[in-house]
C-alpha atoms as a PDB file:
ATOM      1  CA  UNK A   1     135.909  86.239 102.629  1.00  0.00           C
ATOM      2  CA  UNK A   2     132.984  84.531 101.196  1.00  0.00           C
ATOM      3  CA  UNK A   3     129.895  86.265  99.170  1.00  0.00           C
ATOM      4  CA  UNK A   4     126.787  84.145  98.634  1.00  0.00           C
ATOM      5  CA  UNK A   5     124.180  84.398  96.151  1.00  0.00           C
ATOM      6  CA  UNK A   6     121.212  82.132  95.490  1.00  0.00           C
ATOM      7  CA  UNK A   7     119.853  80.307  92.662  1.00  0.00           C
ATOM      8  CA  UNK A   8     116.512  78.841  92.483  1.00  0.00           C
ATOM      9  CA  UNK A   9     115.251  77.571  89.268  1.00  0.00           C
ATOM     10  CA  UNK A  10     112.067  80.079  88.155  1.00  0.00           C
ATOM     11  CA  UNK A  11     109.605  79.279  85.891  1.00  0.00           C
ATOM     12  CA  UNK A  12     109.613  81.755  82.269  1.00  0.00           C
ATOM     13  CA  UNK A  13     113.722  82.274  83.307  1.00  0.00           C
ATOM     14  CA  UNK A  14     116.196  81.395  80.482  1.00  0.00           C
ATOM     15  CA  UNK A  15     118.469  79.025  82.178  1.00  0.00           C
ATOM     16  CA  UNK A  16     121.471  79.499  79.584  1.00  0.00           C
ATOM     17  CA  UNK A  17     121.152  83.267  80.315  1.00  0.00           C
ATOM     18  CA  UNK A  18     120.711  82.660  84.310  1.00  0.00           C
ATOM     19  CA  UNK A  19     124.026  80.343  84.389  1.00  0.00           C
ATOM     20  CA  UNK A  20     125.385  83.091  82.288  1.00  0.00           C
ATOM     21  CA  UNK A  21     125.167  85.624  84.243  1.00  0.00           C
ATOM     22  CA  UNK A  22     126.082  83.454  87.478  1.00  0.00           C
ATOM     23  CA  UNK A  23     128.953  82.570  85.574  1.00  0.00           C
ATOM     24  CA  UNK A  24     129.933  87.207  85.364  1.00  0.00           C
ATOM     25  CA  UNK A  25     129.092  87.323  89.254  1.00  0.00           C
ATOM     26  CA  UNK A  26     131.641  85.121  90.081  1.00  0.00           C
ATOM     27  CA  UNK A  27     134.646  86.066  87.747  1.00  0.00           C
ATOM     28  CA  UNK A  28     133.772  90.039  88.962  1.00  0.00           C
ATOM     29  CA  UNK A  29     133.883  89.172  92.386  1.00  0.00           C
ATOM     30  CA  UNK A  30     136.782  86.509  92.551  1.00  0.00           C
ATOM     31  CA  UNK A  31     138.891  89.168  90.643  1.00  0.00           C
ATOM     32  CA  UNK A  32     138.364  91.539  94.086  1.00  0.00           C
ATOM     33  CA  UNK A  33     139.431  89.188  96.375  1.00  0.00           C
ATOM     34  CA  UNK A  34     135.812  87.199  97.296  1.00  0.00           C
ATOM     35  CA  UNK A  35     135.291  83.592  97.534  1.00  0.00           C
ATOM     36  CA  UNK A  36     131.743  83.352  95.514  1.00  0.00           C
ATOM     37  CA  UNK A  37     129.596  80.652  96.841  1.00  0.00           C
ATOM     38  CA  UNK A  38     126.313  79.512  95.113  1.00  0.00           C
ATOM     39  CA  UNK A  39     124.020  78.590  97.480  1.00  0.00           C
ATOM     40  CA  UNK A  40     120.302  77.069  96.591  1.00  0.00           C
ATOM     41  CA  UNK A  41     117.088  75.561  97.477  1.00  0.00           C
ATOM     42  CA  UNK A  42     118.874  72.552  99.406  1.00  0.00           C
ATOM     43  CA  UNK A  43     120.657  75.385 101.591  1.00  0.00           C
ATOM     44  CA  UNK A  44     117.497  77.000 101.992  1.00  0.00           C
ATOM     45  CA  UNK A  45     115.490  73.596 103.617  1.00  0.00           C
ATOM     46  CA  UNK A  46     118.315  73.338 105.565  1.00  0.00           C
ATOM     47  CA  UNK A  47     117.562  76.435 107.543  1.00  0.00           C
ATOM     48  CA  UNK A  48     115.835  75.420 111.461  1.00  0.00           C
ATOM     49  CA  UNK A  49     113.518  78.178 110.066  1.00  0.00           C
ATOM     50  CA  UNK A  50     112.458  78.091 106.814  1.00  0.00           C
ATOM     51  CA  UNK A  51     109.105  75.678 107.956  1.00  0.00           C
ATOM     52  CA  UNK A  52     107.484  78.369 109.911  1.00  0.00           C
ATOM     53  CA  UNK A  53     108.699  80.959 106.581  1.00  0.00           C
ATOM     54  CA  UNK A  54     107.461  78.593 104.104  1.00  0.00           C
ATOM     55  CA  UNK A  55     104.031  78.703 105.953  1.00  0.00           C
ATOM     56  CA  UNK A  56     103.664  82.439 105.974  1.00  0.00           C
ATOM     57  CA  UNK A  57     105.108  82.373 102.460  1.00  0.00           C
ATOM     58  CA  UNK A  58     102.251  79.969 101.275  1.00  0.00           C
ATOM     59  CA  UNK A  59      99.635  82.800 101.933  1.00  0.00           C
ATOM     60  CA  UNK A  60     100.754  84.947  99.675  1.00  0.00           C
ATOM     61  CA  UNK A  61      98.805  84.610  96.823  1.00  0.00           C
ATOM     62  CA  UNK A  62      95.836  85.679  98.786  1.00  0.00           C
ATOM     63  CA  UNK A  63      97.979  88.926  99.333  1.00  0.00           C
ATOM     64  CA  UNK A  64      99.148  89.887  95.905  1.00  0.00           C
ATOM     65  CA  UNK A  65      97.554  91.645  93.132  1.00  0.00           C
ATOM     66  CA  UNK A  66      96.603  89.066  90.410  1.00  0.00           C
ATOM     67  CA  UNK A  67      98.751  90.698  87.919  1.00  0.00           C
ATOM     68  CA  UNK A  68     101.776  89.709  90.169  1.00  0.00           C
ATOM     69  CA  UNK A  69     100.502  86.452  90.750  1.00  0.00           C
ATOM     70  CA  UNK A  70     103.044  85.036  88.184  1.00  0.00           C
ATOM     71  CA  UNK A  71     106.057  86.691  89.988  1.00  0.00           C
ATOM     72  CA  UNK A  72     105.039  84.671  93.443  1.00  0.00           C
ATOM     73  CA  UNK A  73     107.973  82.178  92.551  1.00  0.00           C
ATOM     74  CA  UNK A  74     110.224  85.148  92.454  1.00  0.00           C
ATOM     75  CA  UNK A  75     108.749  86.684  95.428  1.00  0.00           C
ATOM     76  CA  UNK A  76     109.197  83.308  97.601  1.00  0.00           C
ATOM     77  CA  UNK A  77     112.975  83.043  96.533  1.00  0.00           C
ATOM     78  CA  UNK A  78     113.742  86.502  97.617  1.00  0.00           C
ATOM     79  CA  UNK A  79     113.140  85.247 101.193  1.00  0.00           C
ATOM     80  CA  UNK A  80     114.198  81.801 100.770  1.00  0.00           C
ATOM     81  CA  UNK A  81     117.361  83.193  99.940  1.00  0.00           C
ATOM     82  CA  UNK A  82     118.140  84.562 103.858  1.00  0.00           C
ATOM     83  CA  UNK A  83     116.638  81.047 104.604  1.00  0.00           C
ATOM     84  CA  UNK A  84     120.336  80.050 102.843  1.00  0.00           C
ATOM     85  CA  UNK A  85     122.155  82.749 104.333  1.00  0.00           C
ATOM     86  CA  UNK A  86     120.684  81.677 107.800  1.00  0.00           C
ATOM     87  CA  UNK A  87     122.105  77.997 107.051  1.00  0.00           C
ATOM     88  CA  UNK A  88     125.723  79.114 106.195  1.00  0.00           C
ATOM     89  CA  UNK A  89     126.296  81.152 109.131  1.00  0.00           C
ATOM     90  CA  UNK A  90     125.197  85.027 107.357  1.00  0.00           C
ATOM     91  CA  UNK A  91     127.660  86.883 105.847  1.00  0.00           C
ATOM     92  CA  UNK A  92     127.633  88.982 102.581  1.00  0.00           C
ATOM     93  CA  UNK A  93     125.379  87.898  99.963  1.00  0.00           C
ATOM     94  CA  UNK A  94     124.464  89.646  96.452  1.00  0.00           C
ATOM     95  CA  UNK A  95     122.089  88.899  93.367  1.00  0.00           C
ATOM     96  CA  UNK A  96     123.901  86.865  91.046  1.00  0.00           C
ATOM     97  CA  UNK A  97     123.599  89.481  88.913  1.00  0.00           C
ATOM     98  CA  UNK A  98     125.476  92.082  90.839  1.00  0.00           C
ATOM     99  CA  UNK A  99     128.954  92.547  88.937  1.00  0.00           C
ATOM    100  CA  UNK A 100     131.872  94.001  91.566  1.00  0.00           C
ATOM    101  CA  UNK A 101     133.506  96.718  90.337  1.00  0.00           C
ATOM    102  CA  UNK A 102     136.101  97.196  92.935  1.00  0.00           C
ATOM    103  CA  UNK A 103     134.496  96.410  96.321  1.00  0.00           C
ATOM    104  CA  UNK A 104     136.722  94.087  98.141  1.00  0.00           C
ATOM    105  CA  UNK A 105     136.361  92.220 101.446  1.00  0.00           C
ATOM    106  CA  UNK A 106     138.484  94.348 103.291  1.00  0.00           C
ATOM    107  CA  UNK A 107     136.107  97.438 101.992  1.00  0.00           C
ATOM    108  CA  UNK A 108     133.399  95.071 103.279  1.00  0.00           C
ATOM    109  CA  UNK A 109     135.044  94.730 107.194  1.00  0.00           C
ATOM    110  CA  UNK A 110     135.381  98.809 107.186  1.00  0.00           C
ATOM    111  CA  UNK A 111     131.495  98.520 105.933  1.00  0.00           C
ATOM    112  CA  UNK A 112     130.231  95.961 108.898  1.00  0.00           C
ATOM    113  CA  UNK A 113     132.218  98.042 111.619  1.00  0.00           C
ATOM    114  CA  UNK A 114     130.739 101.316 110.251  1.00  0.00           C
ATOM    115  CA  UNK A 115     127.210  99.637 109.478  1.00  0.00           C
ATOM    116  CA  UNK A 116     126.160  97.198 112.170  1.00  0.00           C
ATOM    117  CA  UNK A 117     125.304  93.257 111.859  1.00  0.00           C
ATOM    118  CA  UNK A 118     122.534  94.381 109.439  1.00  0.00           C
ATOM    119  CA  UNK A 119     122.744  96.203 106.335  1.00  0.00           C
ATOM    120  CA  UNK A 120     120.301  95.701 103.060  1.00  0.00           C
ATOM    121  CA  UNK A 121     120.502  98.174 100.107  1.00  0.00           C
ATOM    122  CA  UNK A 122     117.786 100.583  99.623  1.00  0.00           C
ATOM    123  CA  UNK A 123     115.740 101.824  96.856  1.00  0.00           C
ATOM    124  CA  UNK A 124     114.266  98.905  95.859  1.00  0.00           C
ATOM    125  CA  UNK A 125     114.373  94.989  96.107  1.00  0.00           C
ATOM    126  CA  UNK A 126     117.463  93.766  98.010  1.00  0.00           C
ATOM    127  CA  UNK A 127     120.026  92.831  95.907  1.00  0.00           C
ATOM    128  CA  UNK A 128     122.922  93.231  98.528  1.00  0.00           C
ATOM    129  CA  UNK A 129     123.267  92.713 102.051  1.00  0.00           C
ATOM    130  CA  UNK A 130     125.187  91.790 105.378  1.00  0.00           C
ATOM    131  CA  UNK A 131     123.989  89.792 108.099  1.00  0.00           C
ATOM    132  CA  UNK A 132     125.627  88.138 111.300  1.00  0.00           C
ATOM    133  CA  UNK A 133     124.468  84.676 111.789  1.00  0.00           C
ATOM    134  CA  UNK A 134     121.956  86.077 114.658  1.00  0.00           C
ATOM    135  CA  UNK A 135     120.627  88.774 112.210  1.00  0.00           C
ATOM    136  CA  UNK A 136     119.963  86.472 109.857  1.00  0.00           C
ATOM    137  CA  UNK A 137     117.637  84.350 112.142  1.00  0.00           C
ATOM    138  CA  UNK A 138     116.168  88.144 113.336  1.00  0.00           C
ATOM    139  CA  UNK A 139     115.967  88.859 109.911  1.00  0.00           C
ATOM    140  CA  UNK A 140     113.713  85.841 109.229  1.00  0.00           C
ATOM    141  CA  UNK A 141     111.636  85.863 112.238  1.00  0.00           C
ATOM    142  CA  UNK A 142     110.590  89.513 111.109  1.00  0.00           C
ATOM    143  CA  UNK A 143     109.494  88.116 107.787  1.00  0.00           C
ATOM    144  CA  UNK A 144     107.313  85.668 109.598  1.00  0.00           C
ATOM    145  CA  UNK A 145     105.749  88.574 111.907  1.00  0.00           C
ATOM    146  CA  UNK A 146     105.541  91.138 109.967  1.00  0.00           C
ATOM    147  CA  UNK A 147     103.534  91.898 106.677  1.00  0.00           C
ATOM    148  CA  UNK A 148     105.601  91.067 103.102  1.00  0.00           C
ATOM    149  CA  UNK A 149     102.726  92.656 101.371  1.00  0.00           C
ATOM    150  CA  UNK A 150     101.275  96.618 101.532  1.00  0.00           C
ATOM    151  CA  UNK A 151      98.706  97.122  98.654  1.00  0.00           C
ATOM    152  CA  UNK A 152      98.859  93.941  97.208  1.00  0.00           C
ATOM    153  CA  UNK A 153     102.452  94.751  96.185  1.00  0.00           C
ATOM    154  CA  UNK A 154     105.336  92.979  98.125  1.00  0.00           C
ATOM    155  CA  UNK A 155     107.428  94.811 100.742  1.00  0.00           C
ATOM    156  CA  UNK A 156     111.402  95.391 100.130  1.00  0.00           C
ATOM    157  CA  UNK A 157     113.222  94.219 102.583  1.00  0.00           C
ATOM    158  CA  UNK A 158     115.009  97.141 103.873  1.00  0.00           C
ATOM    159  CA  UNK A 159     111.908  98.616 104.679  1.00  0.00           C
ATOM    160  CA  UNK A 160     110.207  95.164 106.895  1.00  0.00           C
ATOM    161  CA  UNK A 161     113.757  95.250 108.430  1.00  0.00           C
ATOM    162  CA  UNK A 162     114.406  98.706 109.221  1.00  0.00           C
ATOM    163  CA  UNK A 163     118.697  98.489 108.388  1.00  0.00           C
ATOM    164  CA  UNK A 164     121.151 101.101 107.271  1.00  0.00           C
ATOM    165  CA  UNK A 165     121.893 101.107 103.800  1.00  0.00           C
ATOM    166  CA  UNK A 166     124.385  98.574 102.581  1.00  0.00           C
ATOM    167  CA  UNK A 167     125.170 101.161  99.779  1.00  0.00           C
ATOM    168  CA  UNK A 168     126.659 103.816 101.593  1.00  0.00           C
ATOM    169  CA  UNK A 169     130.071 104.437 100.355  1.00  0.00           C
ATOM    170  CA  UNK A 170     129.800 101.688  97.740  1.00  0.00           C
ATOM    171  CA  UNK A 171     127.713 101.980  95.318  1.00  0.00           C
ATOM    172  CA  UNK A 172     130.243 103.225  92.422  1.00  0.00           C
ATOM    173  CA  UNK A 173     131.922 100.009  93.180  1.00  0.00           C
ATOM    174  CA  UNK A 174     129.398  97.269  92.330  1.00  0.00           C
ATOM    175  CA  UNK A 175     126.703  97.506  89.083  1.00  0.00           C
ATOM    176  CA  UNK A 176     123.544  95.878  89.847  1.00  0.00           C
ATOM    177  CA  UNK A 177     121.489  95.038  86.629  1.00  0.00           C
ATOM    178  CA  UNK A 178     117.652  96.180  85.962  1.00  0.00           C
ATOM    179  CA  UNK A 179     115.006  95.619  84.100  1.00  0.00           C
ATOM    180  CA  UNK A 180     115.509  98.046  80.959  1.00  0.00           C
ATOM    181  CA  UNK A 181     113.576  98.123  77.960  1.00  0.00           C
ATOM    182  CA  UNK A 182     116.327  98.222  75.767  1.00  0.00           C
ATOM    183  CA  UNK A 183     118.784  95.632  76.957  1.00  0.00           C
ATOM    184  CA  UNK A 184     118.447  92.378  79.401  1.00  0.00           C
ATOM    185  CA  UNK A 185     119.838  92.056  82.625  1.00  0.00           C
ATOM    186  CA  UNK A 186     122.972  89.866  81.092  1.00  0.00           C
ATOM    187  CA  UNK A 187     123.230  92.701  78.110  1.00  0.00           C
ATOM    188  CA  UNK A 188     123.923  95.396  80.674  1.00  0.00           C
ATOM    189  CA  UNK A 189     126.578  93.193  82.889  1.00  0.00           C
ATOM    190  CA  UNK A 190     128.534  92.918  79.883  1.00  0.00           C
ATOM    191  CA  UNK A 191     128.503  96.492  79.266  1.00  0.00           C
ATOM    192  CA  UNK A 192     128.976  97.184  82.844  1.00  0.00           C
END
């Protein structure tokens, strides 16, 4: 079974520590059974719906505070990304800095049976998800309807989409980096 993640080249990102990190997603989730695929900006265009996304996506520095102005490039990846997803059919995709602990694709079946054709973690931005191929394309057409921004501040997914939580049951299986003041992202998957 195949997990995705996407990479889109960010301004201010460390590259070395990006590919780095890419680099941990895929050992952690090959050693549970996963076929990790990379997809990018190329899978992305080559979504029948990323035009009418890319045109609500272009108003969005009108929307967000100008403190956050700078994470826009961020902000547009997040929902390129189910562009991608939308081009390879759906299926499970995850940060690329989301190490697997033990979740493996047959944990994943008993999860989309339990869970529905939908599922995005909660409690923040998305950073793992399950989508059918015509979820995917629901999933998109909700970005382009509804509002990615409440208070100048950009919407997490879960909560524009509305679907159970991905996490239930799992989440002492995978380690999903944060920001942390006292070690990076790549610091913490190491430790992890």
């Amino acid at each position: 079974m195949k997990i995705y993640a996407y990479y889109q080249s960010l301004p201010f990102n460390n590259q070395t520590e990006e590919f780095t990190k890419a680099n941990l997603w895929k050992a952690s989730w090959e050693k549970h059974g996963w076929t990790p695929t990379m997809l990018n900006r190329s899978h992305a265009e080559a979504s029948t719906m990323r035009n009418k996304l890319s045109q609500v996506l272009s108003l969005l520095s009108g929307h967000i505070l100008s403190d956050l102005s700078s994470e826009i490039p961020k902000i547009t990846a997040r929902f390129y990304r189910w562009c991608a997803l939308h081009a390879a059919s759906g299926g499970w995709m995850s940060d690329y800095d989301v190490i697997n602990k033990g979740f493996t694709p047959e944990m994943a079946m008993a999860q989309e049976q339990k869970n529905g054709t939908l599922q995005v973690n909660h409690g923040g931005k998305a950073f793992l998800f399950y989508a059918s191929p015509e979820m995917t394309g629901m999933a998109i057409k909700r970005f382009t309807t509804e509002s990615l921004v409440a208070f100048g501040h950009p919407v997490n997914e879960h909560l524009i989409l509305g679907a159970p939580d991905v996490m239930d049951g799992i989440s002492d299986l995978i380690f999903h980096a944060e920001g942390d003041d006292r070690l990076t992202k790549m610091q913490q998957s190491f430790a992890s």
